[in-house]
N, C-alpha and C. Protein backbone atom coordinates (compact mmCIF):
# COMPACT_ATOMS: atom_id res chain seq x y z
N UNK A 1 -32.87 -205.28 -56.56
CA UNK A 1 -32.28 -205.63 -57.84
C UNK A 1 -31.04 -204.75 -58.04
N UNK A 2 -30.12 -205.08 -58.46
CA UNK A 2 -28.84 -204.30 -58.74
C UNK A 2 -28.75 -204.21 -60.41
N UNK A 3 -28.15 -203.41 -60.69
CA UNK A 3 -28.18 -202.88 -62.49
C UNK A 3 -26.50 -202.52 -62.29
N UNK A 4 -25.93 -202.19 -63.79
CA UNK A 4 -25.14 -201.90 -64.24
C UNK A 4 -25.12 -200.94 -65.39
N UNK A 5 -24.04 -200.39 -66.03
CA UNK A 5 -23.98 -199.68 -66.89
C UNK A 5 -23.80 -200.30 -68.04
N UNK A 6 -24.74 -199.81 -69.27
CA UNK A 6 -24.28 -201.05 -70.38
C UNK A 6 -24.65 -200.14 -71.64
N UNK A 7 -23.48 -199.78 -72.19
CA UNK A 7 -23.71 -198.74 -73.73
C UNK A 7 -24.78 -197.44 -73.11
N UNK A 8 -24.11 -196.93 -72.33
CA UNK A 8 -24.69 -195.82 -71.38
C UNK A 8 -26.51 -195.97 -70.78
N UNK A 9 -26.33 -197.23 -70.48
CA UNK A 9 -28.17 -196.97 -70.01
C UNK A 9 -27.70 -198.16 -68.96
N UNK A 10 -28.81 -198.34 -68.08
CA UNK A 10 -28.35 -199.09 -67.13
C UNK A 10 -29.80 -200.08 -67.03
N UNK A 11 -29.11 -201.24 -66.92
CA UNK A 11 -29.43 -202.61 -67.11
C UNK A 11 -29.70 -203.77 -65.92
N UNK A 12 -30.38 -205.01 -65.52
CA UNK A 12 -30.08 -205.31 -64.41
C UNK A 12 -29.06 -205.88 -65.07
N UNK A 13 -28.23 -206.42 -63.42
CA UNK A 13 -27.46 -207.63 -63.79
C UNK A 13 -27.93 -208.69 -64.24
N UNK A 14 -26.60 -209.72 -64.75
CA UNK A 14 -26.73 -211.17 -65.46
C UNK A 14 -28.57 -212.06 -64.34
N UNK A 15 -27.55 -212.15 -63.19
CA UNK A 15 -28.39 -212.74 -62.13
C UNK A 15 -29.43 -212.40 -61.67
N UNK A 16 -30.14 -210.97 -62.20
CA UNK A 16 -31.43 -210.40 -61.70
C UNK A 16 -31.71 -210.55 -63.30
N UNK A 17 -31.61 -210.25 -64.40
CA UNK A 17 -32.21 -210.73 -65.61
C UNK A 17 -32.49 -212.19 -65.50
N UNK A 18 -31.89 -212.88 -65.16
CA UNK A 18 -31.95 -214.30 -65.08
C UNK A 18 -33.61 -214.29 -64.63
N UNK A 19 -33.07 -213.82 -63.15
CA UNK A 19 -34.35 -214.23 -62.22
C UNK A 19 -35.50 -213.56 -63.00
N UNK A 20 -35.26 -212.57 -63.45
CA UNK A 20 -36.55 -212.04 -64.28
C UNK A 20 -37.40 -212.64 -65.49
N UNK A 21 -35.89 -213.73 -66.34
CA UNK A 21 -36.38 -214.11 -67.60
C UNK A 21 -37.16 -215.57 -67.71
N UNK A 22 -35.98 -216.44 -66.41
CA UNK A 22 -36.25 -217.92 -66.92
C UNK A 22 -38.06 -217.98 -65.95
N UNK A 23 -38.27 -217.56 -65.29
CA UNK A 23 -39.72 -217.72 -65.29
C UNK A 23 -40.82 -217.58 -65.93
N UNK A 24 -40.45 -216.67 -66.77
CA UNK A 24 -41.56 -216.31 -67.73
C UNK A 24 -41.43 -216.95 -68.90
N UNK A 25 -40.36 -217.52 -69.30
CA UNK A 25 -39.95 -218.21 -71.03
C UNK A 25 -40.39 -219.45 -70.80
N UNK A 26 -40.96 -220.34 -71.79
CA UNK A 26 -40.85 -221.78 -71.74
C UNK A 26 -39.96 -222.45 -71.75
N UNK A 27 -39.97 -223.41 -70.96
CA UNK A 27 -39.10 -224.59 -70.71
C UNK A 27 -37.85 -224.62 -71.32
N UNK A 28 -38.46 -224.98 -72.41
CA UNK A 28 -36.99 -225.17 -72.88
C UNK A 28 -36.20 -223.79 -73.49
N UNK A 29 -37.14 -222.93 -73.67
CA UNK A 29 -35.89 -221.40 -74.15
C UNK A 29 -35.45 -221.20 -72.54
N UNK A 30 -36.20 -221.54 -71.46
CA UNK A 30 -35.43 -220.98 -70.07
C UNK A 30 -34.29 -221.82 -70.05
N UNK A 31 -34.28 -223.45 -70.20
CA UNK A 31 -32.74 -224.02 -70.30
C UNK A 31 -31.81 -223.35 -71.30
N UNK A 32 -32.21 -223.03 -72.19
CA UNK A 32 -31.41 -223.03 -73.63
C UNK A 32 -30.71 -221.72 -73.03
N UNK A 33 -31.39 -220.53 -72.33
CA UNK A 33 -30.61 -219.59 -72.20
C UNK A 33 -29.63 -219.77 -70.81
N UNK A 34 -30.07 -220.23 -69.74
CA UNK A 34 -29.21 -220.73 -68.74
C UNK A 34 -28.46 -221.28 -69.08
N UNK A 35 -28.38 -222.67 -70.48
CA UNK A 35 -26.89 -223.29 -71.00
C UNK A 35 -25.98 -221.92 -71.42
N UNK A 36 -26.64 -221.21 -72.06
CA UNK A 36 -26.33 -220.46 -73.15
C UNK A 36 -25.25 -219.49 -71.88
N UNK A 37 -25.80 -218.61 -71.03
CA UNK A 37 -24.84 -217.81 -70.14
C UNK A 37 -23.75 -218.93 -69.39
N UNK A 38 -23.73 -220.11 -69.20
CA UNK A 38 -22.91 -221.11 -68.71
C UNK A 38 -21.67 -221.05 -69.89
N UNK A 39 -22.20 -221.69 -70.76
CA UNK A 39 -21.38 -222.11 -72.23
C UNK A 39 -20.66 -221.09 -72.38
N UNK A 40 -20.82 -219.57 -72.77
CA UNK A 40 -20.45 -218.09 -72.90
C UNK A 40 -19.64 -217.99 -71.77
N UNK A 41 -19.32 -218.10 -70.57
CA UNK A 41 -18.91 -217.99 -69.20
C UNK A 41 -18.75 -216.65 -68.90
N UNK A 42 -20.30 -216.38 -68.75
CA UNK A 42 -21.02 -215.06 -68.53
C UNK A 42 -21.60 -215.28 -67.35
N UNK A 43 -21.70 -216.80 -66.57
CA UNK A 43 -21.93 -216.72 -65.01
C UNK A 43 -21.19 -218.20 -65.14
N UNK A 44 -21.20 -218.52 -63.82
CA UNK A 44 -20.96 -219.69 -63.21
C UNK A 44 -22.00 -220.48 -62.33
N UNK A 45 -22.00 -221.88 -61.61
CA UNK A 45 -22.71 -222.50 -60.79
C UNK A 45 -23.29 -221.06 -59.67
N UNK A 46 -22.35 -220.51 -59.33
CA UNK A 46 -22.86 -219.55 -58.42
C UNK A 46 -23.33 -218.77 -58.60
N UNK A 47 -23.00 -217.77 -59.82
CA UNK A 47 -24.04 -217.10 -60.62
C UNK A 47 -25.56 -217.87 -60.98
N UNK A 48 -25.41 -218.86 -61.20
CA UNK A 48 -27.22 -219.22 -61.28
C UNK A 48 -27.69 -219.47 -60.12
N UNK A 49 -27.02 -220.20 -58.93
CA UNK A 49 -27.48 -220.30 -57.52
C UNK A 49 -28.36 -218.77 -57.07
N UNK A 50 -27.49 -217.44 -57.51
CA UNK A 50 -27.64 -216.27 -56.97
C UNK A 50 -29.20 -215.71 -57.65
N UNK A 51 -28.70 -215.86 -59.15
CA UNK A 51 -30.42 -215.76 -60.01
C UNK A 51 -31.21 -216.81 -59.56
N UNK A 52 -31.24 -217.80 -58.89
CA UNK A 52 -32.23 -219.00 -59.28
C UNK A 52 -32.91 -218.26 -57.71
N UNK A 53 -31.97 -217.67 -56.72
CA UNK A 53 -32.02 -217.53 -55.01
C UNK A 53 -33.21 -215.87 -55.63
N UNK A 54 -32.39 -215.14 -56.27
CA UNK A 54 -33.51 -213.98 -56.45
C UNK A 54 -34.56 -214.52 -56.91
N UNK A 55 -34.88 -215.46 -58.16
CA UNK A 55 -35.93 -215.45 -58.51
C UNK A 55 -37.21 -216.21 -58.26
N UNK A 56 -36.69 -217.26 -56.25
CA UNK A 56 -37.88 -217.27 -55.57
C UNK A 56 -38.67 -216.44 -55.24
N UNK A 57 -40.01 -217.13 -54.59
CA UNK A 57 -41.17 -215.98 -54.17
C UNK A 57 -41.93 -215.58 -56.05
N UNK A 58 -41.21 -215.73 -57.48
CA UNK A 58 -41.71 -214.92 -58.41
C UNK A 58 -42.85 -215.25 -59.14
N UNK A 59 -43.73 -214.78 -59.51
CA UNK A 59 -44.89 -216.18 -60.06
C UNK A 59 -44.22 -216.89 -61.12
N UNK A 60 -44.43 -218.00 -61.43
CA UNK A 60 -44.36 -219.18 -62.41
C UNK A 60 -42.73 -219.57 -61.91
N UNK A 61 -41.76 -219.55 -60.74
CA UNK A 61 -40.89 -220.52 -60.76
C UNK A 61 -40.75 -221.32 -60.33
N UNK A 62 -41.86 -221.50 -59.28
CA UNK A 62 -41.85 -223.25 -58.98
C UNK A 62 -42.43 -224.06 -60.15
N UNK A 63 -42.51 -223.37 -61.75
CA UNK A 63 -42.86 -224.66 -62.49
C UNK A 63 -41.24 -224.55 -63.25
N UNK A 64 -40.35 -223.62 -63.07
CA UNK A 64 -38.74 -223.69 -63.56
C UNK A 64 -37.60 -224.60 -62.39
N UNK A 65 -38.05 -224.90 -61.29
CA UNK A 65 -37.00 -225.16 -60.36
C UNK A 65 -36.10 -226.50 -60.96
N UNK A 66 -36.90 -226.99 -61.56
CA UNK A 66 -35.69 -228.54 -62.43
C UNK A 66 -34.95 -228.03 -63.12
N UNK A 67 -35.40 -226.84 -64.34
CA UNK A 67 -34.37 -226.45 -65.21
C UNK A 67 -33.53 -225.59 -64.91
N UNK A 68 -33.39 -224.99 -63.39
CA UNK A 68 -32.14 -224.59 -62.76
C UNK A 68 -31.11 -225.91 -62.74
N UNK A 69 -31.45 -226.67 -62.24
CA UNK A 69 -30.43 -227.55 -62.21
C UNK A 69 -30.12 -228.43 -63.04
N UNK A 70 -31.15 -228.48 -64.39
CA UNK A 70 -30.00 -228.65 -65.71
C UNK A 70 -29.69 -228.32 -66.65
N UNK A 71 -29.26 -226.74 -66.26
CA UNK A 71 -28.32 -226.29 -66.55
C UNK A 71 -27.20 -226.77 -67.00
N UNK A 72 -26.49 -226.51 -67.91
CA UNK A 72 -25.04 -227.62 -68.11
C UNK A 72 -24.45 -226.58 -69.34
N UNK A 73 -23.12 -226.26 -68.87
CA UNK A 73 -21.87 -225.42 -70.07
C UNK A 73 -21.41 -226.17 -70.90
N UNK A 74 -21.94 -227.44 -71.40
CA UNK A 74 -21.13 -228.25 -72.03
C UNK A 74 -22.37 -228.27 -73.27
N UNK A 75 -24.00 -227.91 -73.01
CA UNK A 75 -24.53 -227.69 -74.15
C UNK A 75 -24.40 -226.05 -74.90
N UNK A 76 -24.06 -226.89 -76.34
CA UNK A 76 -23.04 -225.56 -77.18
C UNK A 76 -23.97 -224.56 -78.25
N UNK A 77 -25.85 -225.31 -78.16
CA UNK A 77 -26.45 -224.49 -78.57
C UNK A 77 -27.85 -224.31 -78.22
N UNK A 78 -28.79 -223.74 -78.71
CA UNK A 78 -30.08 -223.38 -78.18
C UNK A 78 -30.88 -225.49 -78.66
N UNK A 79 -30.30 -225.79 -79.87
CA UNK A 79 -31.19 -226.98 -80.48
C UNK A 79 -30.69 -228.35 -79.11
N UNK A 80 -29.00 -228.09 -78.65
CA UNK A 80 -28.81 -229.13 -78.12
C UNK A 80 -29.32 -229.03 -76.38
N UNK A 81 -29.82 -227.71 -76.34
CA UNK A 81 -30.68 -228.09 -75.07
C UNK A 81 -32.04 -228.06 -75.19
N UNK A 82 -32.68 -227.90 -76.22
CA UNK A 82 -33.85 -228.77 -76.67
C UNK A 82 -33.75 -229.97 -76.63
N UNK A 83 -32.92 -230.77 -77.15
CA UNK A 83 -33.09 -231.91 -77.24
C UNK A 83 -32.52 -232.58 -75.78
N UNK A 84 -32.14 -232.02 -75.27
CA UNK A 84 -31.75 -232.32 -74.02
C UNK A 84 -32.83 -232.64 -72.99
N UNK A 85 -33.76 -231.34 -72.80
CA UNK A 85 -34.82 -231.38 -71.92
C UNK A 85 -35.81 -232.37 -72.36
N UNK A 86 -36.20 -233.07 -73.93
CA UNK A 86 -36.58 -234.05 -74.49
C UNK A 86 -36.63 -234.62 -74.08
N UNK A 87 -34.98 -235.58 -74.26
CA UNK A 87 -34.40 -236.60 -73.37
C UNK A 87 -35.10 -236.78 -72.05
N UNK A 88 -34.52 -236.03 -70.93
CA UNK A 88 -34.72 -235.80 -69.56
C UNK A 88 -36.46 -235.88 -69.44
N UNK A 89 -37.10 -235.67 -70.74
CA UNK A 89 -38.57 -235.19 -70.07
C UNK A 89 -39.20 -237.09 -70.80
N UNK A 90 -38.44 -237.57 -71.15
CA UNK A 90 -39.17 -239.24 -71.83
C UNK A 90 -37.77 -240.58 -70.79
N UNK A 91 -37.09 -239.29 -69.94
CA UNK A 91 -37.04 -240.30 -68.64
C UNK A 91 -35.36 -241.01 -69.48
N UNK A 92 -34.89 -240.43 -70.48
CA UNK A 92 -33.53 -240.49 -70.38
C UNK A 92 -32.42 -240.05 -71.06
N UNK A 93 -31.90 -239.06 -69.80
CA UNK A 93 -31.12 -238.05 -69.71
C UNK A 93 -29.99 -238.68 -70.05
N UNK A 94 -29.23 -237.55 -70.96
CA UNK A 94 -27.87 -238.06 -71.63
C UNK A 94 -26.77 -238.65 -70.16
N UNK A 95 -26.02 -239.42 -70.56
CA UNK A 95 -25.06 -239.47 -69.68
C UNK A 95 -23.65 -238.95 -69.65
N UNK A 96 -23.66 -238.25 -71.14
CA UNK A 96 -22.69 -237.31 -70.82
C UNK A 96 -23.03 -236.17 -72.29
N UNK A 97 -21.99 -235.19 -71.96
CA UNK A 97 -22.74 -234.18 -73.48
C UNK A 97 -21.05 -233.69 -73.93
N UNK A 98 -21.18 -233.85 -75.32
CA UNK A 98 -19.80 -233.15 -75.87
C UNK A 98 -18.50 -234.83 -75.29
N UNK A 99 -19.12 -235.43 -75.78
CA UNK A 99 -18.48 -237.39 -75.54
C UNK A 99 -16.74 -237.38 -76.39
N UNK A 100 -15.87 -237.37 -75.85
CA UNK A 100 -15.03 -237.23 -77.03
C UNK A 100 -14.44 -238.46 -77.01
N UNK A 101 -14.42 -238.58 -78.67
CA UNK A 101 -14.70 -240.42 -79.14
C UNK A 101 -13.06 -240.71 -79.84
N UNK A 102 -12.28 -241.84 -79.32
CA UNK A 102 -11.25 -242.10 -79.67
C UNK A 102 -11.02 -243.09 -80.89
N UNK A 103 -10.45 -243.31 -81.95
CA UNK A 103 -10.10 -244.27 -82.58
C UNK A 103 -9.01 -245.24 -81.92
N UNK A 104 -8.85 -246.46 -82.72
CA UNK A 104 -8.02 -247.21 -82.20
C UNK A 104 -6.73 -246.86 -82.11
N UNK A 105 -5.94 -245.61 -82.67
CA UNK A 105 -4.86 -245.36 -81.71
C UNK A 105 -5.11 -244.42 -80.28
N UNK A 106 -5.91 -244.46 -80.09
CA UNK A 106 -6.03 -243.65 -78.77
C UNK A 106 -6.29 -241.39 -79.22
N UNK A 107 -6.24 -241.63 -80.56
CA UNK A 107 -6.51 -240.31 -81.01
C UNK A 107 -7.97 -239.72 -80.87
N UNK A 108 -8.33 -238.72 -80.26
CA UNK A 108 -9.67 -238.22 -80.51
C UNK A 108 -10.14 -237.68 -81.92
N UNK A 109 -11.47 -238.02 -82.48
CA UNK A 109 -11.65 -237.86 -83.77
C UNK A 109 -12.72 -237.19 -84.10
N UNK A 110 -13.78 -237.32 -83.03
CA UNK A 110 -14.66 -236.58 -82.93
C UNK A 110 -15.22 -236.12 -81.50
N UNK A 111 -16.41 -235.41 -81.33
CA UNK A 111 -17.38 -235.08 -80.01
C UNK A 111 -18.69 -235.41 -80.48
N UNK A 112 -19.07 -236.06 -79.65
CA UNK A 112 -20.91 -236.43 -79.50
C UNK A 112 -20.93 -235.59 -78.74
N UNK A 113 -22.33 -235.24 -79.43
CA UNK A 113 -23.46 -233.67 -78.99
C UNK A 113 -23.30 -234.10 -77.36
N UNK A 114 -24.46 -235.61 -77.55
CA UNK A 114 -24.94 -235.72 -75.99
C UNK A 114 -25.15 -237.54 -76.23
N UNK A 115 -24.84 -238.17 -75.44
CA UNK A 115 -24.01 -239.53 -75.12
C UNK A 115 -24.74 -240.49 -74.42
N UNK A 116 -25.04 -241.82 -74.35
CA UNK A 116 -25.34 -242.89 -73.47
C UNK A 116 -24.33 -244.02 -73.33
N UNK A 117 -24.20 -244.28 -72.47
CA UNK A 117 -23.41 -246.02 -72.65
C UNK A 117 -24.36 -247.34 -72.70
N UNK A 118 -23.88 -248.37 -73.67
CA UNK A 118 -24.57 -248.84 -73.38
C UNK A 118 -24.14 -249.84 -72.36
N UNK A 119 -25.16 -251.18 -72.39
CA UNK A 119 -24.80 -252.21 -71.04
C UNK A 119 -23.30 -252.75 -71.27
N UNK A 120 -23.15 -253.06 -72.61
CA UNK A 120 -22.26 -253.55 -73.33
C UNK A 120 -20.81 -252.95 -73.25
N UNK A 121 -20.91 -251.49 -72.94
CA UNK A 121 -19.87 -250.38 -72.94
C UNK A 121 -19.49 -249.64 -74.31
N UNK A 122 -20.43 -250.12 -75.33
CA UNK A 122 -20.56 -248.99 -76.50
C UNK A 122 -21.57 -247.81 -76.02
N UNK A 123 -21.38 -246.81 -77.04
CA UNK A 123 -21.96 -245.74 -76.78
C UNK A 123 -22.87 -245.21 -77.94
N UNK A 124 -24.60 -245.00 -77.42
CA UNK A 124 -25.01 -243.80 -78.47
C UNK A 124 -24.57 -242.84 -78.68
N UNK A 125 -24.41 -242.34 -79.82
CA UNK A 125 -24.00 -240.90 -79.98
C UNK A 125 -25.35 -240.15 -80.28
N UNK A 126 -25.82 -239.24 -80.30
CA UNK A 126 -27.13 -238.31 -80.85
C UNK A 126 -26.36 -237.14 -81.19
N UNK A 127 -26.65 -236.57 -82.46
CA UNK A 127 -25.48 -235.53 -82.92
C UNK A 127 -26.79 -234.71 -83.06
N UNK A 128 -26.75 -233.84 -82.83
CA UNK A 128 -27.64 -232.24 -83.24
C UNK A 128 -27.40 -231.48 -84.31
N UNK A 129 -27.91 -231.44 -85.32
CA UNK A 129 -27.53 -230.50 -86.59
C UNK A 129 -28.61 -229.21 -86.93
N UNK A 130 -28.09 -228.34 -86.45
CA UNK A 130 -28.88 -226.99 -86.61
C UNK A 130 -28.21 -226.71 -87.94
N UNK A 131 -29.17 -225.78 -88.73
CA UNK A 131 -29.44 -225.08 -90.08
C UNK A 131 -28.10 -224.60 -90.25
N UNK A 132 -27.56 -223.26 -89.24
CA UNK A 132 -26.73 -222.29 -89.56
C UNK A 132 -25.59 -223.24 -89.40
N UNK A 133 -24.95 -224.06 -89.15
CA UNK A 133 -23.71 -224.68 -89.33
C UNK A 133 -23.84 -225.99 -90.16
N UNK A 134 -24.93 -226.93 -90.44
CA UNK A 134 -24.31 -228.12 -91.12
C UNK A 134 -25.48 -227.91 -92.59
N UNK A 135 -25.91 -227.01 -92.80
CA UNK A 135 -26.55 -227.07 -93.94
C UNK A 135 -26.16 -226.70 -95.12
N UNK A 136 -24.85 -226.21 -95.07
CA UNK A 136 -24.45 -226.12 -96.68
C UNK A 136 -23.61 -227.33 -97.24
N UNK A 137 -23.21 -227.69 -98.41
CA UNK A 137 -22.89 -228.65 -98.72
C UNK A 137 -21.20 -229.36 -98.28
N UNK A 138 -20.40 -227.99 -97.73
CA UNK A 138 -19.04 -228.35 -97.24
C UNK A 138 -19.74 -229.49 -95.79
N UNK A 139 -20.41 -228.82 -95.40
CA UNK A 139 -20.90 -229.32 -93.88
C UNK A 139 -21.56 -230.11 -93.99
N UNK A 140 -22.47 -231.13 -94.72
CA UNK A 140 -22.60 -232.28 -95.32
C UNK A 140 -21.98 -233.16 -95.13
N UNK A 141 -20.56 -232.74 -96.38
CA UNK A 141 -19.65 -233.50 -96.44
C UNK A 141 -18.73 -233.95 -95.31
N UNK A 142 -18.92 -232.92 -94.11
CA UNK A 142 -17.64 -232.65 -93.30
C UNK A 142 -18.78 -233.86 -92.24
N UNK A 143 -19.72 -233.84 -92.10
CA UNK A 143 -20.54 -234.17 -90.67
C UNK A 143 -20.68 -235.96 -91.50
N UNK A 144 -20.68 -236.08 -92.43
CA UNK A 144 -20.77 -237.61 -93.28
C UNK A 144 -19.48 -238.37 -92.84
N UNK A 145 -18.70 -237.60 -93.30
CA UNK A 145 -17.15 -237.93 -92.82
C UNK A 145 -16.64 -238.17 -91.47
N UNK A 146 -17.36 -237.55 -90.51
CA UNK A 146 -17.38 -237.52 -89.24
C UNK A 146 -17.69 -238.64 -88.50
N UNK A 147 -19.54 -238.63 -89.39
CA UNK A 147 -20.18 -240.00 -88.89
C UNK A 147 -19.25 -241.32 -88.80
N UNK A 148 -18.86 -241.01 -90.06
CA UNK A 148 -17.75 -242.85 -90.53
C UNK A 148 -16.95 -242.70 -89.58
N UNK A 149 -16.33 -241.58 -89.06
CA UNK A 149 -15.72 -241.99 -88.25
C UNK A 149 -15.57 -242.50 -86.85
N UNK A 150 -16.82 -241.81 -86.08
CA UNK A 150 -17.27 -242.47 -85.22
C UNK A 150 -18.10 -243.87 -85.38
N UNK A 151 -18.93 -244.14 -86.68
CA UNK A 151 -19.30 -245.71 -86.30
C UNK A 151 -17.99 -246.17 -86.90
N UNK A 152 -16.72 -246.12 -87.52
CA UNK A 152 -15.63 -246.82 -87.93
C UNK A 152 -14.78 -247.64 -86.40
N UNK A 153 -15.14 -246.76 -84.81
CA UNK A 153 -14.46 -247.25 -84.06
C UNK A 153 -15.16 -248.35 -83.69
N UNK A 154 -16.81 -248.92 -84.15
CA UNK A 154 -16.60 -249.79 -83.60
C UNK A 154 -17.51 -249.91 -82.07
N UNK A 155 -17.76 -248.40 -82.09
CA UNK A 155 -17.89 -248.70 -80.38
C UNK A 155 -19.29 -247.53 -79.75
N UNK A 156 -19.72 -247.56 -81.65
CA UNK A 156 -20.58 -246.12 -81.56
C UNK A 156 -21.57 -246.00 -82.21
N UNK A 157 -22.83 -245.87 -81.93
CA UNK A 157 -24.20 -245.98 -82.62
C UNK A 157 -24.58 -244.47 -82.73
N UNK A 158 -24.83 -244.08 -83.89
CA UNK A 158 -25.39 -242.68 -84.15
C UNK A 158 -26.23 -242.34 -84.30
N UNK A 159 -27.47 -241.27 -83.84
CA UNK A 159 -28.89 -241.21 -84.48
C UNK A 159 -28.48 -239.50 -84.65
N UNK A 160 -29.13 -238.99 -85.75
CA UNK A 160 -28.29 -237.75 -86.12
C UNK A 160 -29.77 -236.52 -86.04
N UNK A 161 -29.91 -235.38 -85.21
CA UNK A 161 -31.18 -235.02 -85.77
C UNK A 161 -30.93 -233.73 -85.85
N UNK A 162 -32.47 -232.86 -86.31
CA UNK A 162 -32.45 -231.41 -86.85
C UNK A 162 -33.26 -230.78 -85.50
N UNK A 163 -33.70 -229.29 -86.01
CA UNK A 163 -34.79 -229.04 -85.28
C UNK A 163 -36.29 -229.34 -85.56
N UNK A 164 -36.46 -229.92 -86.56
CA UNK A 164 -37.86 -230.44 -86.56
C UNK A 164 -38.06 -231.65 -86.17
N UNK A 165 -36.97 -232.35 -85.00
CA UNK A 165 -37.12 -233.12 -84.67
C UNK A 165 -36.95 -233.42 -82.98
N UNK A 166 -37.72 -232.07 -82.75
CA UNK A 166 -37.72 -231.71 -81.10
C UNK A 166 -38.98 -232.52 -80.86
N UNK A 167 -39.15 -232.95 -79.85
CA UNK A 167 -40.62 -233.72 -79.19
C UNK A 167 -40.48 -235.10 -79.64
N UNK A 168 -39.29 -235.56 -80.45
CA UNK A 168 -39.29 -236.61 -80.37
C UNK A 168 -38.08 -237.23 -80.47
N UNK A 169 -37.27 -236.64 -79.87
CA UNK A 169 -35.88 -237.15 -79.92
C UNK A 169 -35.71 -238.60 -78.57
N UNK A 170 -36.30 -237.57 -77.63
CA UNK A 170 -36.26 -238.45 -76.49
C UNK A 170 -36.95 -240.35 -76.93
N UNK A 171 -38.49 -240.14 -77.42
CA UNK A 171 -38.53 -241.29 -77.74
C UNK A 171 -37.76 -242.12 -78.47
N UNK A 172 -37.32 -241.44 -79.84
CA UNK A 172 -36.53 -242.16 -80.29
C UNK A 172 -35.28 -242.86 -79.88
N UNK A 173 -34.25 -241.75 -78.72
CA UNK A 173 -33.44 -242.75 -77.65
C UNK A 173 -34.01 -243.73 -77.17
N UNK A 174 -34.96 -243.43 -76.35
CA UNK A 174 -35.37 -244.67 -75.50
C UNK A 174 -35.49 -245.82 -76.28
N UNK A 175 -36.42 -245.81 -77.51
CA UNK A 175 -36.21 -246.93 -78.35
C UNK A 175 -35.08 -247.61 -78.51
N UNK A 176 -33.97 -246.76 -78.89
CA UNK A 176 -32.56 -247.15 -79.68
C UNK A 176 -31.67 -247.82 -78.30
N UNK A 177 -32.17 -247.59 -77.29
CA UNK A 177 -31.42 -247.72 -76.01
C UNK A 177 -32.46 -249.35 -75.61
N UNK A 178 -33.45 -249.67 -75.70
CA UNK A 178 -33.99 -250.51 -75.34
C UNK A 178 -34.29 -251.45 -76.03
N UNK A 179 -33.58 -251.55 -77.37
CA UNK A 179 -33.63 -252.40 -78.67
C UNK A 179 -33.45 -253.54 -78.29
């Protein structure tokens, strides 16, 4: 294991904490924090290759080896890779995350959390709303305003959720996708 110096005490590295943490955390806090050092660009693809490579042989990571690889820097918080592994675990995985949605002049107006197409070539949107950013009443107003604007193009179906609505996000795609 290699360490570093950190506020005078010494620490492992990113990639040996890794290997130390995501085995032991559940599922989804082991994605949420692997997005989380991606997103931060506190490692890279090779940085988790290097933690995922230390933390064979460790007990409990052959039940983590999927959520090495989805991993993804494009989820921007702990709720949107909850709902992510959801998805992925009721069999369907976003097809893209952070979707940026154009109006009819070709202007971008908003970002979907995490994205499907449909057959048609419209798109679900699934927006993630955690507490600390859309719960006061500016952020209401601002995420209402938002909505209109993505179903205003036309080309965009929204299902909008919280965190008490982990374990069932995924079904609810699949539904909305198989309507």
């Amino acid at each position: 294991m290699t360490t570093t110096e950190l506020a005078g005490r010494r620490v492992a590295t990113l990639d040996w904490a890794l290997a130390q943490a995501v085995p032991e955390l559940p599922r989804a806090n082991a994605l949420a924090v692997l997005d989380s050092a991606l997103h931060q660009g506190l490692a890279d693809a090779d940085g988790l290759r290097r933690a995922h490579d230390h933390a064979r042989g460790r007990r409990g990571v052959a039940r983590r080896h999927v959520v090495w690889g989805l991993a993804d820097a494009r989820s921007e918080s702990p709720l949107e890779s909850f709902a992510r592994l959801d998805c992925v675990d009721e069999g369907v995985p976003p097809h893209t995350l952070q979707l940026p949605v154009h109006d009819h002049g070709g202007r971008v107006v908003a970002r979907g959390d995490m994205a499907w197409r449909y057959r048609d070539g419209r798109w679900l949107v699934a927006e993630l709303d955690g507490r600390d950013v859309h719960d006061t009443p500016d952020a209401v107003f601002a995420d209402r305003a938002r909505q209109n604007r993505l179903v205003a193009t036309g080309r965009i179906d929204v299902l909008r959720f919280t965190g008490r609505d982990v374990g069932t996000i995924g079904r609810t795609v699949r539904a909305a996708l198989h309507r």
